[in-house]
Protein backbone atom coordinates (compact mmCIF):
# COMPACT_ATOMS: atom_id res chain seq x y z
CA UNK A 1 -1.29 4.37 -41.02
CA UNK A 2 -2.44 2.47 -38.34
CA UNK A 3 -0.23 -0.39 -39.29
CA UNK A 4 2.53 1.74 -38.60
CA UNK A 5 1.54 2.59 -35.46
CA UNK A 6 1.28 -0.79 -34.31
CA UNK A 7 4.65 -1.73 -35.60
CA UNK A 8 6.16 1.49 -34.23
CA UNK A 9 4.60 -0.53 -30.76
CA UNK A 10 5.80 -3.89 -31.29
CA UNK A 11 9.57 -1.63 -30.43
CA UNK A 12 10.66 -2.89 -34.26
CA UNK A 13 13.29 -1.15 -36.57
CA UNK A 14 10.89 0.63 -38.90
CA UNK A 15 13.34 0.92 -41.39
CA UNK A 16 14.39 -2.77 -41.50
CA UNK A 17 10.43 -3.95 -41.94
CA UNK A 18 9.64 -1.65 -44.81
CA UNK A 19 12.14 -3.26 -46.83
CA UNK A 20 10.50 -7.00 -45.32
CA UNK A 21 7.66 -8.58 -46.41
CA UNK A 22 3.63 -8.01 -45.93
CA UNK A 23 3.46 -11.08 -43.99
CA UNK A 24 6.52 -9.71 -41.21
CA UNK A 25 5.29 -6.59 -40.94
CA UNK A 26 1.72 -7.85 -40.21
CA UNK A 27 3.41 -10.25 -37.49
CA UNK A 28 4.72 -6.99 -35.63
CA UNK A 29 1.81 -4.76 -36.42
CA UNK A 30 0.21 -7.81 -34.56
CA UNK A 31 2.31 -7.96 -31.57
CA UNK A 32 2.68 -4.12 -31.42
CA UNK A 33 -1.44 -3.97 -31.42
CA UNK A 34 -1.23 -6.44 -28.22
CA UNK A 35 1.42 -4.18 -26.51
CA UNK A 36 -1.37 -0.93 -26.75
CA UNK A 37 -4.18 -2.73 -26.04
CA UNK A 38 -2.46 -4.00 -22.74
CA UNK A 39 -1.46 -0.67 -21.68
CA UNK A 40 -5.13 0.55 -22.79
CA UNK A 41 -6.35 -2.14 -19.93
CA UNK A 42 -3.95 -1.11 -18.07
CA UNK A 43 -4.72 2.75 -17.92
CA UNK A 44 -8.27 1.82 -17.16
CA UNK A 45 -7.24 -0.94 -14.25
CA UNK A 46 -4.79 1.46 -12.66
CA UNK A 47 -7.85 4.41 -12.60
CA UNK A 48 -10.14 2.20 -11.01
CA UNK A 49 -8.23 1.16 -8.20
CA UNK A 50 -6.96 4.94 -7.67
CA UNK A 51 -10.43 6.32 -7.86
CA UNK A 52 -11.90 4.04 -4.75
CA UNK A 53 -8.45 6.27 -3.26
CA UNK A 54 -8.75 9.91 -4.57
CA UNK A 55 -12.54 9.64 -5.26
CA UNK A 56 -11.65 12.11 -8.05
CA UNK A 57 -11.78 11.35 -12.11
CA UNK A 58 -9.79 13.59 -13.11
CA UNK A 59 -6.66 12.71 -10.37
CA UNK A 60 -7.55 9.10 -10.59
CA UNK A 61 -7.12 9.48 -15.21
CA UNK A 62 -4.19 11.52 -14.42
CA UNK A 63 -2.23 8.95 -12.63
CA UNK A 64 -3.74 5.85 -14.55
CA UNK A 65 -2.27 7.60 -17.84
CA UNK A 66 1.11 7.30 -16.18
CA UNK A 67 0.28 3.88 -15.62
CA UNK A 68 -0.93 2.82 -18.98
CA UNK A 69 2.20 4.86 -20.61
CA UNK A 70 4.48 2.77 -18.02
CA UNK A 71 3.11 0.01 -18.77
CA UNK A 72 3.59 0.26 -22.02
CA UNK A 73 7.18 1.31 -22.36
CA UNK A 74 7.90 -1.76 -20.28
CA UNK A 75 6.13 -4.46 -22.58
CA UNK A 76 7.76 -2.47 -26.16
CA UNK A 77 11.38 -2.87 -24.39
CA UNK A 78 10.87 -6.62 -23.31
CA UNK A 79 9.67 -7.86 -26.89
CA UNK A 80 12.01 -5.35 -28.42
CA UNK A 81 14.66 -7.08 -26.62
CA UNK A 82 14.19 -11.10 -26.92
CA UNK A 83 16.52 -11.77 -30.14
CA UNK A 84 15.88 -14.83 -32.61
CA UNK A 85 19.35 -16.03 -32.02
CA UNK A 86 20.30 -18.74 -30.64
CA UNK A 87 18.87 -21.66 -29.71
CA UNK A 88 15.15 -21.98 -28.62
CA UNK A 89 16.64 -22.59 -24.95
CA UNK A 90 19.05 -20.16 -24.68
CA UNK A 91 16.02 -17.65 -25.99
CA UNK A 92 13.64 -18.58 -23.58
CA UNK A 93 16.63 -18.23 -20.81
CA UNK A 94 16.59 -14.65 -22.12
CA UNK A 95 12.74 -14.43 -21.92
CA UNK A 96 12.82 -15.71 -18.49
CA UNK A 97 13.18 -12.38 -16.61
CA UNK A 98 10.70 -10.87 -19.56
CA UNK A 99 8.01 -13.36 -18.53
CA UNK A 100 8.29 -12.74 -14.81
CA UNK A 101 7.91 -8.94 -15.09
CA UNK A 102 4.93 -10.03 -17.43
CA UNK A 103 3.37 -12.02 -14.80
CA UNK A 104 3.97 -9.35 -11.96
CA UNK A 105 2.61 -7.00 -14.31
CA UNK A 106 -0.57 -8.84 -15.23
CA UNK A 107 -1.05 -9.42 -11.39
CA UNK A 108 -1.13 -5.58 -11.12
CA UNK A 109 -3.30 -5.01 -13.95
CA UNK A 110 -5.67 -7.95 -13.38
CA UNK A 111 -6.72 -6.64 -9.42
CA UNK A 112 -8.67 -3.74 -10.16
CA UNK A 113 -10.63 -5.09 -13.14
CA UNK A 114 -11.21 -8.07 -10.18
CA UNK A 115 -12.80 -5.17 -7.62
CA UNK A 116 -14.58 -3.76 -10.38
CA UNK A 117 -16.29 -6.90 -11.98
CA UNK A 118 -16.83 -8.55 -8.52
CA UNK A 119 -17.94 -5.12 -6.97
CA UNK A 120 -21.81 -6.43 -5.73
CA UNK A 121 -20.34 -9.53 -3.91
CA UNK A 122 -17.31 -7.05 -2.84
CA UNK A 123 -20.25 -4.61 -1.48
CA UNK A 124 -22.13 -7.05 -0.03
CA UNK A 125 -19.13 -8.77 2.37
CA UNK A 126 -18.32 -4.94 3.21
CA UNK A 127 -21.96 -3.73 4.38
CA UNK A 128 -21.36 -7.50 6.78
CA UNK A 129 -18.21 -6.46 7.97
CA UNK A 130 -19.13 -2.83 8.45
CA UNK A 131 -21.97 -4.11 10.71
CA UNK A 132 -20.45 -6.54 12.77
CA UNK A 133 -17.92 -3.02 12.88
CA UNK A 134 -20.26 -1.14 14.31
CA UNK A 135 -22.11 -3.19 16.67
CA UNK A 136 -18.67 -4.37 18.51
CA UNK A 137 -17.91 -0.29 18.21
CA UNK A 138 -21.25 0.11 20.20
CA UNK A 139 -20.02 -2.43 22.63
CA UNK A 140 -16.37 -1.13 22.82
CA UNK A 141 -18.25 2.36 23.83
CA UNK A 142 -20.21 0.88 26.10
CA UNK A 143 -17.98 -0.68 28.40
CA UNK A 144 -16.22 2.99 28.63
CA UNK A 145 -20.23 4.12 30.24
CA UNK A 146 -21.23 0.81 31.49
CA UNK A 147 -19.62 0.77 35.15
CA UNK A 148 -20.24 4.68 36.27
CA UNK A 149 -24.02 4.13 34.62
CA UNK A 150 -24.30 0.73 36.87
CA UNK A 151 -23.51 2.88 40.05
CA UNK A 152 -25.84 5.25 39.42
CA UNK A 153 -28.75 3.31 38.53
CA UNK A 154 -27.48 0.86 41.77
CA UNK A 155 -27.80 4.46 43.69
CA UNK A 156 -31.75 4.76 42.60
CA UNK A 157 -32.57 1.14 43.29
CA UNK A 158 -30.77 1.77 47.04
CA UNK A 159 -32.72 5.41 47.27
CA UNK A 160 -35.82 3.07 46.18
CA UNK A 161 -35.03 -0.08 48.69
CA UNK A 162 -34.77 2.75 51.62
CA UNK A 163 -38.50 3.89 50.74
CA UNK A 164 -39.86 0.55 50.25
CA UNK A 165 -38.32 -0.84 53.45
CA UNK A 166 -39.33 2.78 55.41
CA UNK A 167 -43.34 2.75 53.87
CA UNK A 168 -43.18 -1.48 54.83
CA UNK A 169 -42.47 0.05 58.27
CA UNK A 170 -44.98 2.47 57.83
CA UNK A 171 -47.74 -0.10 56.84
CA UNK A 172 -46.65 -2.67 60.02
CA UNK A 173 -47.64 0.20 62.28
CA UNK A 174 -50.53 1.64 60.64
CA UNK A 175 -51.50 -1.96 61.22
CA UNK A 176 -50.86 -2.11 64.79
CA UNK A 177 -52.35 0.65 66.17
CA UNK A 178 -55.56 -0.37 63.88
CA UNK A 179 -55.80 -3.57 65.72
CA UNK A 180 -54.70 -2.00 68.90
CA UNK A 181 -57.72 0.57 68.47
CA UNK A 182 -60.17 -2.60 67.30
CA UNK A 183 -59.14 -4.49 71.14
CA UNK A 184 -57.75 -7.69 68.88
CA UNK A 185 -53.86 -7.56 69.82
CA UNK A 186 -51.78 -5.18 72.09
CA UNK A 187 -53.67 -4.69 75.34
CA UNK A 188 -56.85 -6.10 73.55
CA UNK A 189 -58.93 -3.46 74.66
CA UNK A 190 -61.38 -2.18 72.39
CA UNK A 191 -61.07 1.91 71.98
CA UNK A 192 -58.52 4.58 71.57
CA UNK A 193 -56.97 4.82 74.83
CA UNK A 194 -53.33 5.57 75.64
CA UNK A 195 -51.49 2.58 74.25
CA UNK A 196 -53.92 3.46 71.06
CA UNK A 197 -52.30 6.99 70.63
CA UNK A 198 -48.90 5.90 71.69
CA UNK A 199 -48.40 3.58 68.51
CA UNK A 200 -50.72 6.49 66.50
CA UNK A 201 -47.87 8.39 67.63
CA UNK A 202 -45.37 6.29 65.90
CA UNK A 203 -47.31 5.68 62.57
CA UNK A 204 -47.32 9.34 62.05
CA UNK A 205 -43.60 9.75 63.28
CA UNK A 206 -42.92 6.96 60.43
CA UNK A 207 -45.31 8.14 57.76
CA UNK A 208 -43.77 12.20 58.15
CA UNK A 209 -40.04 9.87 57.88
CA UNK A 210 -41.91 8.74 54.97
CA UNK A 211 -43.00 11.63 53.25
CA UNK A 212 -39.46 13.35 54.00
CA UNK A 213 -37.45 10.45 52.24
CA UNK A 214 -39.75 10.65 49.39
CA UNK A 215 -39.06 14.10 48.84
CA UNK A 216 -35.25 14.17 48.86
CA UNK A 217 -35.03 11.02 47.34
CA UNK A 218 -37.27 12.46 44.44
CA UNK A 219 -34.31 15.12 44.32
CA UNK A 220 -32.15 12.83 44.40
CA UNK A 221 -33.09 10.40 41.58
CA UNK A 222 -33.79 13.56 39.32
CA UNK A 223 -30.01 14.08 39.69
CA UNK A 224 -29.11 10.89 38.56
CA UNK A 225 -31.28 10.57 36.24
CA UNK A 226 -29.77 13.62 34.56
CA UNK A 227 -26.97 12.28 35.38
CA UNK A 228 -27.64 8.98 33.41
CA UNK A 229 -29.05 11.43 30.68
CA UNK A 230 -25.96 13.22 30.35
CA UNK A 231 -24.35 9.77 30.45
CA UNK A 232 -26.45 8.72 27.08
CA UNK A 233 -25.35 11.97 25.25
CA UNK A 234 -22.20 11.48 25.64
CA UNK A 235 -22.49 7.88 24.48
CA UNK A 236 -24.39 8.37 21.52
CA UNK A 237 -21.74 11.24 20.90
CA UNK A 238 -18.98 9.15 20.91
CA UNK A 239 -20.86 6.31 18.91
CA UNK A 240 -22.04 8.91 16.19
CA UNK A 241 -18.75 10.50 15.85
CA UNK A 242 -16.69 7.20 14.93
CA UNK A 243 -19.39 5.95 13.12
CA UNK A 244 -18.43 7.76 9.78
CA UNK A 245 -14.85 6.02 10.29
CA UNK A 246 -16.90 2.24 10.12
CA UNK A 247 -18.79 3.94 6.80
CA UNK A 248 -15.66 5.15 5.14
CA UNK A 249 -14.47 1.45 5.41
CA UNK A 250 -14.25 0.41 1.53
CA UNK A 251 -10.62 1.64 0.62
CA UNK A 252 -8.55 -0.37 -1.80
CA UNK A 253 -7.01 -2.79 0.93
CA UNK A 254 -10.35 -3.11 2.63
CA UNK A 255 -11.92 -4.18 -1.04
CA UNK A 256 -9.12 -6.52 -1.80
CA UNK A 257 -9.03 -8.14 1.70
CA UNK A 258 -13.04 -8.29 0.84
CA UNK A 259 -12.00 -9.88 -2.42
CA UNK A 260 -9.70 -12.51 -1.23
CA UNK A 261 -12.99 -13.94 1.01
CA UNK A 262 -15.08 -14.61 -2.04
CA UNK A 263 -14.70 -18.06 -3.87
CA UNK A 264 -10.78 -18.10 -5.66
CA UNK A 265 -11.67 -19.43 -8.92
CA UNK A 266 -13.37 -16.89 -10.82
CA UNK A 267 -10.62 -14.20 -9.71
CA UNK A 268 -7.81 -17.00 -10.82
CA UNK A 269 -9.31 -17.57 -14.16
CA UNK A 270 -9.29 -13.50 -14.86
CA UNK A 271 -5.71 -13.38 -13.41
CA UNK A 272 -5.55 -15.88 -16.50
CA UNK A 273 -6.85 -14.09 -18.71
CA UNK A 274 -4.40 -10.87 -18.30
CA UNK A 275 -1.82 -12.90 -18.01
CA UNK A 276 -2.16 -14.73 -21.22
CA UNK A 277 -2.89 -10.94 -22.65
CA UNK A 278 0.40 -9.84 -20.73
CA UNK A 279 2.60 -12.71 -22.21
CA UNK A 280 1.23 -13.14 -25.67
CA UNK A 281 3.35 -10.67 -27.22
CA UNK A 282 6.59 -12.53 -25.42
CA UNK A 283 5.27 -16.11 -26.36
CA UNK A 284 4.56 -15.15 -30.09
CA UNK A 285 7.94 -13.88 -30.53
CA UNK A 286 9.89 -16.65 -29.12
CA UNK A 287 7.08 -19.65 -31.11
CA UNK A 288 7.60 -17.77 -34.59
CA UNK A 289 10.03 -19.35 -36.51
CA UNK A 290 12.82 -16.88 -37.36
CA UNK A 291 12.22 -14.27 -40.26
CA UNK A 292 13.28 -12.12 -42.90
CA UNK A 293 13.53 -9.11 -40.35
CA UNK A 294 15.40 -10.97 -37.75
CA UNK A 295 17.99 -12.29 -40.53
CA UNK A 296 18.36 -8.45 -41.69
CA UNK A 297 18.72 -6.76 -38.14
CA UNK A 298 20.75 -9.92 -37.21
CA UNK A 299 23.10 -8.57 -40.53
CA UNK A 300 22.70 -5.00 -39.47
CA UNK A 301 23.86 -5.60 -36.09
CA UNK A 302 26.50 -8.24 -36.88
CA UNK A 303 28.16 -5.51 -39.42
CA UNK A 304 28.30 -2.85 -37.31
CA UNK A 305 29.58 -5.27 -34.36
CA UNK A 306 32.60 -6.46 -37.30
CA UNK A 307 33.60 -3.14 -37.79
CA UNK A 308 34.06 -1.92 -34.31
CA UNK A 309 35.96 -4.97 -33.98
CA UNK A 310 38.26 -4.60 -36.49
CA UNK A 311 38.67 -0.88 -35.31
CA UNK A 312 39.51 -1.77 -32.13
CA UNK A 313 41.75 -4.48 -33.43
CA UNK A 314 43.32 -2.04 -35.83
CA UNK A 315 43.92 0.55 -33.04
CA UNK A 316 45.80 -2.18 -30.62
CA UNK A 317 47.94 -3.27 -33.40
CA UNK A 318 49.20 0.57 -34.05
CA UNK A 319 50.24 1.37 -30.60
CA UNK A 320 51.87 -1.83 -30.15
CA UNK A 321 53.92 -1.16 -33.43
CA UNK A 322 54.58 2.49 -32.51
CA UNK A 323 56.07 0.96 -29.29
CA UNK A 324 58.42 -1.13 -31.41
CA UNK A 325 59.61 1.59 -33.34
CA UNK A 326 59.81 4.24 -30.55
CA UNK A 327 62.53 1.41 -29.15
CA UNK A 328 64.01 0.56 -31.97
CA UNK A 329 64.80 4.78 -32.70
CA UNK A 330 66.05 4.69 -28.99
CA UNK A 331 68.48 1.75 -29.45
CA UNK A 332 69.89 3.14 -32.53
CA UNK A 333 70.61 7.03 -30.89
CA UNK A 334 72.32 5.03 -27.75
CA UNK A 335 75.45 4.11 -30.27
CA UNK A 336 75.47 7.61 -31.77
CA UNK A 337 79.15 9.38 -30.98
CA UNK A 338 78.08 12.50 -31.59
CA UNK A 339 75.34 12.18 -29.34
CA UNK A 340 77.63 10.68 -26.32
CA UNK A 341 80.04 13.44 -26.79
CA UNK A 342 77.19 15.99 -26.49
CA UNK A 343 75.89 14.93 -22.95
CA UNK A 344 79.37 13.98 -21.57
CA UNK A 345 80.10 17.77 -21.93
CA UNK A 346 77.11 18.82 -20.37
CA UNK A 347 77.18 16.65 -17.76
CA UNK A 348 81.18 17.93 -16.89
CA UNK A 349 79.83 21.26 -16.75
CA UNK A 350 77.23 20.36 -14.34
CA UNK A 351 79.16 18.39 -12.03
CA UNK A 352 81.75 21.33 -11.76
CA UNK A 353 78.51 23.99 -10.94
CA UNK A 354 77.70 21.60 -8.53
CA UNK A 355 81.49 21.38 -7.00
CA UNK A 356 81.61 25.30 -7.05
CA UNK A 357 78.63 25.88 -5.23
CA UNK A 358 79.56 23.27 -2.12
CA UNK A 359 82.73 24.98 -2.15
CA UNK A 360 80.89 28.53 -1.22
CA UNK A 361 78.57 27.11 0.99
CA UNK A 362 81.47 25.76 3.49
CA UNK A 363 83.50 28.50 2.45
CA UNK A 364 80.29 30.45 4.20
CA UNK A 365 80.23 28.32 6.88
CA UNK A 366 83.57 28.85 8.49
């Protein structure tokens, strides 16, 4: 049973091999069993690389099966097609187009398995590229914030300069009417006379300044700050909502682009290894020496080829002879008396209808 199955696989007459040997039906039950077993890898290649798309089993298996089954039609109809006839280079000339869809096919089937077997090192080079990603998304963001948050923090240092350079004001005249009071610079007379509460005057002119600038800039700074505050919200906003785009980086193109970075020979030596699978079927059939069931469907085909032939043959010859004797008949009426009478008659008759009615018509006319 499943010896049939595998020849029905292999795309071989089933009627020819049963009356072959044990030996030629085991040869296609061989290459038939190759054929399924390619389109089983296939199906679960073609699944893989659909489920890192759909991220669903049962859509990713749906599609896969179509696969596989493609797949497989396409390998039965190339072996089915490569005839033992021939010379060995005129067959391989007619395997040459086989063999290329073969290798295009075992380049298709070999990728996934590739993402799948390499998946750790594919993983790895992802979660790197992911984040370098995100830290050049930080800086992208940032440069969107960076010059409005560098005027407002510039605003706060000038708020701050203003109150340092108003309290070092402050400070020179607290000092001056000190000394002035202590008789050791001004009028250099010891006591609080009226050059004493002149500059006291000042210092507390200054130091009210002072306390008034503090206040609003306080106000002041609290509005940038929240400013700046409202600047960082928006910022991390914008950072965590394109984040998830950086995380959802691991698609089939981005694992295959991941792929091609990893060292080549491992992946060339699998691409090998399909392709070897792929072709085996098309290589066995062209190396085995010509057998009983090629001689028979070679006979089967030949026959049926004869026939239509001579059919065709048979049909050209009868119309050419009808031809000859539809001219002949013809040739032999043309000297027939009776015949010539006939159609002289009829012809006098017409040409006088045709005199009679001119004659009415220009009788009409005048």
């Amino acid at each position: 049973m499943l010896n049939h199955f595998f020849i029905i696989c292999s795309g071989a007459d089933t009627a020819i091999l049963k009356t072959s040997s044990i030996g030629e039906q085991n040869k296609y039950a061989g290459i038939g069993a190759t054929i399924f077993f390619t389109a089983i890898l296939a199906f679960i290649a073609s699944s893989y690389a659909l489920y890192t798309i759909f991220e669903s089993i049962f859509t990713s298996m749906g599609f896969g099966l179509v696969w596989g089954l493609l797949i497989f039609n396409l390998d039965r109809f190339i072996v089915s097609t490569i005839k033992k006839r021939g010379s060995f280079f005129n067959q391989l000339l007619q395997a040459t187009p086989r063999l290329i869809l073969a290798l295009i096919i075992a380049i298709v089937i070999s990728k996934p398995l590739e993402l799948k077997i390499f998946e750790k090192e594919i993983n790895q080079v992802l979660l790197t590229e992911k984040n370098a990603m995100t830290l050049q998304n930080q800086d992208d963001i940032a440069l969107q914030f960076s010059p409005k948050e560098t005027e407002l923090k510039q605003q706060i240092l000038n708020l701050q300069n203003e109150i340092d350079a108003k309290a070092a004001e402050v400070n020179t005249l607290y000092s001056t009417y000190i000394t002035e009071a202590e008789g050791t610079s001004g009028s250099n007379k010891l006591g609080k006379g009226p050059v004493y509460k002149e500059k006291r005057d000042k210092h507390d002119t200054a130091l009210a300044e002072l306390q008034l600038l503090k206040t609003e800039s306080k106000d002041k700074v609290a509005t940038i700050e929240a400013e700046l505050l409202l600047l960082k919200t928006k910022y991390d906003s914008q950072v965590a909502n394109t984040q998830p785009i950086i995380d959802g980086f691991d698609g089939l193109m981005a694992r295959v682009t991941a792929l091609n970075t990893l060292p080549w020979i491992p992946s060339f030596f699998i691409f090998l290894l399909f392709l070897a699978i792929e072709t085996s079927p098309i290589i066995a059939k062209l190396l085995a020496p010509k057998g009983e069931y090629d001689f028979k469907l070679e006979d089967q085909e030949t026959a049926i080829k004869t026939v239509v032939e001579q059919r065709v043959k048979e049909r050209a010859l009868s119309v050419t002879a009808d031809f000859k004797i539809n001219d002949k008949i013809y040739s032999d009426l043309s000297e027939d008396d009776e015949i010539y009478q006939y159609k002289q008659k009829k012809a006098r008759a017409l040409l006088q209808l045709q005199a009679d009615a001119f004659y009415k018509q220009q009788e009409k006319a005048l």
